[in-house]
Protein backbone atom coordinates (compact mmCIF):
# COMPACT_ATOMS: atom_id res chain seq x y z
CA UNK A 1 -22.70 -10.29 -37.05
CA UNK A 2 -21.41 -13.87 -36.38
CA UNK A 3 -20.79 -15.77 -39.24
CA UNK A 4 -19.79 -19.86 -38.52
CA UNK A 5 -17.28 -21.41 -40.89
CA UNK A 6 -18.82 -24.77 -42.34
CA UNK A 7 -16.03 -26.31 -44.40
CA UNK A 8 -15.16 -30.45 -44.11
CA UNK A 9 -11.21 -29.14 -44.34
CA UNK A 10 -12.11 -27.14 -41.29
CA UNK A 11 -13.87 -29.59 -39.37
CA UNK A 12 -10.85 -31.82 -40.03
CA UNK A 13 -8.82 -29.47 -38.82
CA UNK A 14 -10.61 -28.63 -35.50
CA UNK A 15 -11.34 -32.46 -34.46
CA UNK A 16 -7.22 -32.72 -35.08
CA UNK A 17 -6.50 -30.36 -32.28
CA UNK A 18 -9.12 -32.01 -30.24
CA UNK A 19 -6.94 -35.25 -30.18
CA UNK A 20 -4.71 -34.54 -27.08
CA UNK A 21 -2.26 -36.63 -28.95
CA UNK A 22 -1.94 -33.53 -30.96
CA UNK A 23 1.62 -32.03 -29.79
CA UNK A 24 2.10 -28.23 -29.63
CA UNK A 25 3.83 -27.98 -32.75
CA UNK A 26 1.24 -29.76 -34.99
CA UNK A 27 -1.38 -27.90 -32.43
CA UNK A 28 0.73 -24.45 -33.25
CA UNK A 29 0.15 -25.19 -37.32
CA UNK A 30 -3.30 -26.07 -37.21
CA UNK A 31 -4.29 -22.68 -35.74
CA UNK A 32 -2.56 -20.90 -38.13
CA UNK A 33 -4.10 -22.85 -41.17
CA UNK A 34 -7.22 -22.19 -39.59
CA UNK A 35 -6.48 -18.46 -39.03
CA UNK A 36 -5.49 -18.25 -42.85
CA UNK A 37 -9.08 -19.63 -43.81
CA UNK A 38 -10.74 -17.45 -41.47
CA UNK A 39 -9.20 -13.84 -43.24
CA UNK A 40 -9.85 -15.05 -46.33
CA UNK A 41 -13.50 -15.30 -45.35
CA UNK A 42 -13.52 -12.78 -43.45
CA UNK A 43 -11.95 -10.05 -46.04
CA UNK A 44 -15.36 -10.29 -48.08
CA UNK A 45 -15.94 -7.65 -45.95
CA UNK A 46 -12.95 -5.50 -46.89
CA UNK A 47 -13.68 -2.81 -49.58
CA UNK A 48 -10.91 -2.97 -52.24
CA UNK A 49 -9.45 0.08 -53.76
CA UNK A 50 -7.64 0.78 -57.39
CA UNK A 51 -3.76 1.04 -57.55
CA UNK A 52 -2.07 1.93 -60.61
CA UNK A 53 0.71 -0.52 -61.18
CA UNK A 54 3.29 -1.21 -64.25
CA UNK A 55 2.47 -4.67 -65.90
CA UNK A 56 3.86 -6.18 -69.15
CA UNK A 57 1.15 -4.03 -71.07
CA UNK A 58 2.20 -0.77 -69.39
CA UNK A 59 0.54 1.20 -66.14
CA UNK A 60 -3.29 -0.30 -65.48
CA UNK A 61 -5.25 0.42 -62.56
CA UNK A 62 -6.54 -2.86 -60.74
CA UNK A 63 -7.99 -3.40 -57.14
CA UNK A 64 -6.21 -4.18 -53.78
CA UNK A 65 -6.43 -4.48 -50.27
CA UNK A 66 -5.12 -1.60 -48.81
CA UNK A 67 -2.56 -3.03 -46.34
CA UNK A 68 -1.68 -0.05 -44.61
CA UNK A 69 -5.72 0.17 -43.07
CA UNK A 70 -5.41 -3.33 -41.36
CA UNK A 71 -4.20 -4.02 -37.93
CA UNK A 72 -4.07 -6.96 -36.43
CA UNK A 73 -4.14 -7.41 -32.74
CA UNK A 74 -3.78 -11.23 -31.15
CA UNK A 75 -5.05 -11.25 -27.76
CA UNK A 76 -1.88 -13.22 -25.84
CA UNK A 77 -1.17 -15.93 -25.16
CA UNK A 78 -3.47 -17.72 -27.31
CA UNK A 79 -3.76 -15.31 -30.24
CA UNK A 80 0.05 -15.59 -30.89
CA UNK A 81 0.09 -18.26 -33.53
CA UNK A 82 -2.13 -16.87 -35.47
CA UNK A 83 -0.53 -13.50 -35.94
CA UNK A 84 2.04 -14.65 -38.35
CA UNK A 85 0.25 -16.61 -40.86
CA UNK A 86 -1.71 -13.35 -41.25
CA UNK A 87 1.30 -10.81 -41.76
CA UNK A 88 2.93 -13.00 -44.16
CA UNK A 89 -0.52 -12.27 -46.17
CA UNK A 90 -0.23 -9.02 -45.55
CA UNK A 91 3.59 -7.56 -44.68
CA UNK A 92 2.43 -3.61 -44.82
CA UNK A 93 -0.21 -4.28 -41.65
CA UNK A 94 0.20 -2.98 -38.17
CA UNK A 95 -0.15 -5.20 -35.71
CA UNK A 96 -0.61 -5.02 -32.12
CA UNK A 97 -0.83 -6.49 -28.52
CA UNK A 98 -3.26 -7.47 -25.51
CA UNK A 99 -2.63 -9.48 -22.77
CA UNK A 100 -5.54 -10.20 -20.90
CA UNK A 101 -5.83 -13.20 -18.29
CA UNK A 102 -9.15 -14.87 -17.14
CA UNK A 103 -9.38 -14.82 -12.82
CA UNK A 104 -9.54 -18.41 -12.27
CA UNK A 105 -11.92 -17.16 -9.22
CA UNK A 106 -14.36 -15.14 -10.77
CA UNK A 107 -13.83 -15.87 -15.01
CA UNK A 108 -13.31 -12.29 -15.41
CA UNK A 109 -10.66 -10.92 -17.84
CA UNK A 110 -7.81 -8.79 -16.46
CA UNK A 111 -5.79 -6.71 -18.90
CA UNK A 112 -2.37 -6.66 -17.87
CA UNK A 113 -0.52 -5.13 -20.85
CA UNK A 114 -1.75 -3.56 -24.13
CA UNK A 115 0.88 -2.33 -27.07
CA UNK A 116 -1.83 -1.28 -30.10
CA UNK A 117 -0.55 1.37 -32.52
CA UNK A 118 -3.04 4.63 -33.51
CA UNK A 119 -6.50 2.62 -34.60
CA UNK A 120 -8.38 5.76 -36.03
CA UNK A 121 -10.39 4.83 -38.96
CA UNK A 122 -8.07 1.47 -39.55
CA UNK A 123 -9.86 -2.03 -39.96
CA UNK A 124 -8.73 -3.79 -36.77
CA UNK A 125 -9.00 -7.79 -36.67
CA UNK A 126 -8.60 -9.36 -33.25
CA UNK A 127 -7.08 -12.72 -33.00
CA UNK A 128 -8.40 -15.27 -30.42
CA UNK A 129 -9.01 -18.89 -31.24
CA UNK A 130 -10.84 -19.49 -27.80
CA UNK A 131 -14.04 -17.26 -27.23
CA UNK A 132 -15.68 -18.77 -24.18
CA UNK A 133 -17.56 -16.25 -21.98
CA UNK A 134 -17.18 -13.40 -23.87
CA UNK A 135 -15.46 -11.67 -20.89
CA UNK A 136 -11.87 -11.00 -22.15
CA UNK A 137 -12.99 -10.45 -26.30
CA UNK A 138 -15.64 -8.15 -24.77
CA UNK A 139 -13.20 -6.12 -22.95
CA UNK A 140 -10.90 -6.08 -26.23
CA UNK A 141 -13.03 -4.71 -28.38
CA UNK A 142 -14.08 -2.03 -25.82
CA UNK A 143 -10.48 -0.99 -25.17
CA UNK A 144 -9.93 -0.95 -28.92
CA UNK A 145 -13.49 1.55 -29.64
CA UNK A 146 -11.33 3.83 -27.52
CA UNK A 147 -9.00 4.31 -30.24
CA UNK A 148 -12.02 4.95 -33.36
CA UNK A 149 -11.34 2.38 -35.97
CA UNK A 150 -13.38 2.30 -38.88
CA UNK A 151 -14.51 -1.69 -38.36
CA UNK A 152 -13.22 -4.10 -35.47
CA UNK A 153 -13.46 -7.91 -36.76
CA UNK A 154 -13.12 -10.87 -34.81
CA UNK A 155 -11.66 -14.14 -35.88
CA UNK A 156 -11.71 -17.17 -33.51
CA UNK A 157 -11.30 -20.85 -34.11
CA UNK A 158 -13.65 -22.29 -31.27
CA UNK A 159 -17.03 -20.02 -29.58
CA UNK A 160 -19.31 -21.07 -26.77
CA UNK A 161 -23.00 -19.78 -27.01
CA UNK A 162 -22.77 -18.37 -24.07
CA UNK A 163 -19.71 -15.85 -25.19
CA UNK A 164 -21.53 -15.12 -28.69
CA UNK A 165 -24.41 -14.22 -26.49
CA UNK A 166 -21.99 -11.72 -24.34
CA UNK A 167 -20.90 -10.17 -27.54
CA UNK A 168 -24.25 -10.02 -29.42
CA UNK A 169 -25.65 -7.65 -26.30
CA UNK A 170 -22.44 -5.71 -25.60
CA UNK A 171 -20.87 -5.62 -29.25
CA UNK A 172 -23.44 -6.04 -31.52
CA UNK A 173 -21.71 -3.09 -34.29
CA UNK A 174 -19.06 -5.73 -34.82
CA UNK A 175 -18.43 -8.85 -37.23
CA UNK A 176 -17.53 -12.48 -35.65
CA UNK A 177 -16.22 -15.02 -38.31
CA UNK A 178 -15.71 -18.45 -36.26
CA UNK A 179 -14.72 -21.87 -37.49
CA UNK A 180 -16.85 -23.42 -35.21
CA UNK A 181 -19.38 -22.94 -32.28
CA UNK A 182 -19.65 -25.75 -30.17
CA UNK A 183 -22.25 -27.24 -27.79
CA UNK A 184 -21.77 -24.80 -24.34
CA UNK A 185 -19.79 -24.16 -21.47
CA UNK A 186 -19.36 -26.04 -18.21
CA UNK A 187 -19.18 -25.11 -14.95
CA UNK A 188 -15.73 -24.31 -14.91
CA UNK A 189 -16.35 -21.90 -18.12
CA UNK A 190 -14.35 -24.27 -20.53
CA UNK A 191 -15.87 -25.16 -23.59
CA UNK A 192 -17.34 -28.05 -23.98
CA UNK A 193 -16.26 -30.47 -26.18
CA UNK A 194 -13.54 -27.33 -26.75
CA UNK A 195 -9.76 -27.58 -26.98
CA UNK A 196 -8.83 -27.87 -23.23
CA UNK A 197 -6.63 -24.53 -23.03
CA UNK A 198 -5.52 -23.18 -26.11
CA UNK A 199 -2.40 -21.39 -24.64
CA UNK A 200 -1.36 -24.17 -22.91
CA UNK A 201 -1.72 -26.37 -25.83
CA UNK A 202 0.17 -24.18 -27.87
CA UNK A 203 3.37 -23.79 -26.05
CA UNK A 204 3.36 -27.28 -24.01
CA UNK A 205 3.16 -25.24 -20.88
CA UNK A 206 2.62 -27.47 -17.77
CA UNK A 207 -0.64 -26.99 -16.14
């Protein structure tokens, strides 16, 4: 179920948003390059289906993804940027919302608002590029079960162990494609080397 990215492109990529010289523009790109090269590893999952279409030698049936089943849901604020690299791919998805917040106090997630369209038997692919305990993806992907899709994928930039772990006992029906686990959390439950926070990052907002 978890499947780690090993790419030098992506590795490039990654230690460039480790640089905290990285501003949130350049920082705001990088995830979405990086959310790009996770679908299209990801979609070797995705069953394709025949279309008849007209081409210069007259109507021929070839295969597709079929848009419409896809429905993509980035958990905010972090998951923002790479919603629209992923639309652009695919303009005839849904897409959807969670907001979930980690309790500085305890590390658990809170949901505080939730906007995802009808999931039943739909392909949903949650967008988070920081998985570090598990709590708030855990707690996603529950919510979205609720609604019966047909898959649930996950597609993060940057995983602790210790989250994987969290989703391996609680989720284990579902598919993680990463770009990168790193070496564990500390005892603050960042990740460690990690990004620093990924939100925060993205939008310069002051700590």
């Amino acid at each position: 179920m978890i499947h780690e990215l090993s790419n030098p492109v992506i590795t490039t990529l990654i230690n460039q948003m480790r640089d905290s010289e990285t501003n949130s523009l350049r920082f705001r790109q990088i995830i979405q390059q990086l959310a790009r090269l996770l679908v299209y590893e990801s979609f070797k999952l995705i069953r394709l289906e025949k279309k008849t279409i007209n081409t210069w030698m007259g109507e021929t049936a070839y295969s597709f993804i079929n848009e419409e089943d896809l429905i993509f849901i980035p958990i905010l604020r972090a998951g923002l940027p790479m919603l629209d690299p992923v639309i652009e791919m695919f303009p005839k998805a849904s897409s959807g919302f969670l907001a979930m917040a980690r309790d500085e106090s305890t590390h658990e997630a809170i949901l505080h608002y939730d906007k995802v369209p009808e999931c039943k038997d739909k392909v949903v692919i949650l967008l988070d590029p920081m998985l570090a305990t598990g709590g708030s993806l855990a707690d996603a992907i529950a919510f979205v079960k609720k609604h019966n899709p047909k898959k649930i994928i996950s597609l993060n930039i940057i995983a602790a162990p210790e989250g994987l772990e969290v989703i391996e006992k609680s989720h284990s029906d579902i598919d993680l494609f990463i770009a990168q686990i790193d070496e564990k959390l500390n005892e603050d439950k960042f990740i460690i080397p990690g990004l620093g926070d990924a939100g925060d990052r993205a939008y310069n907002t002051p700590e």
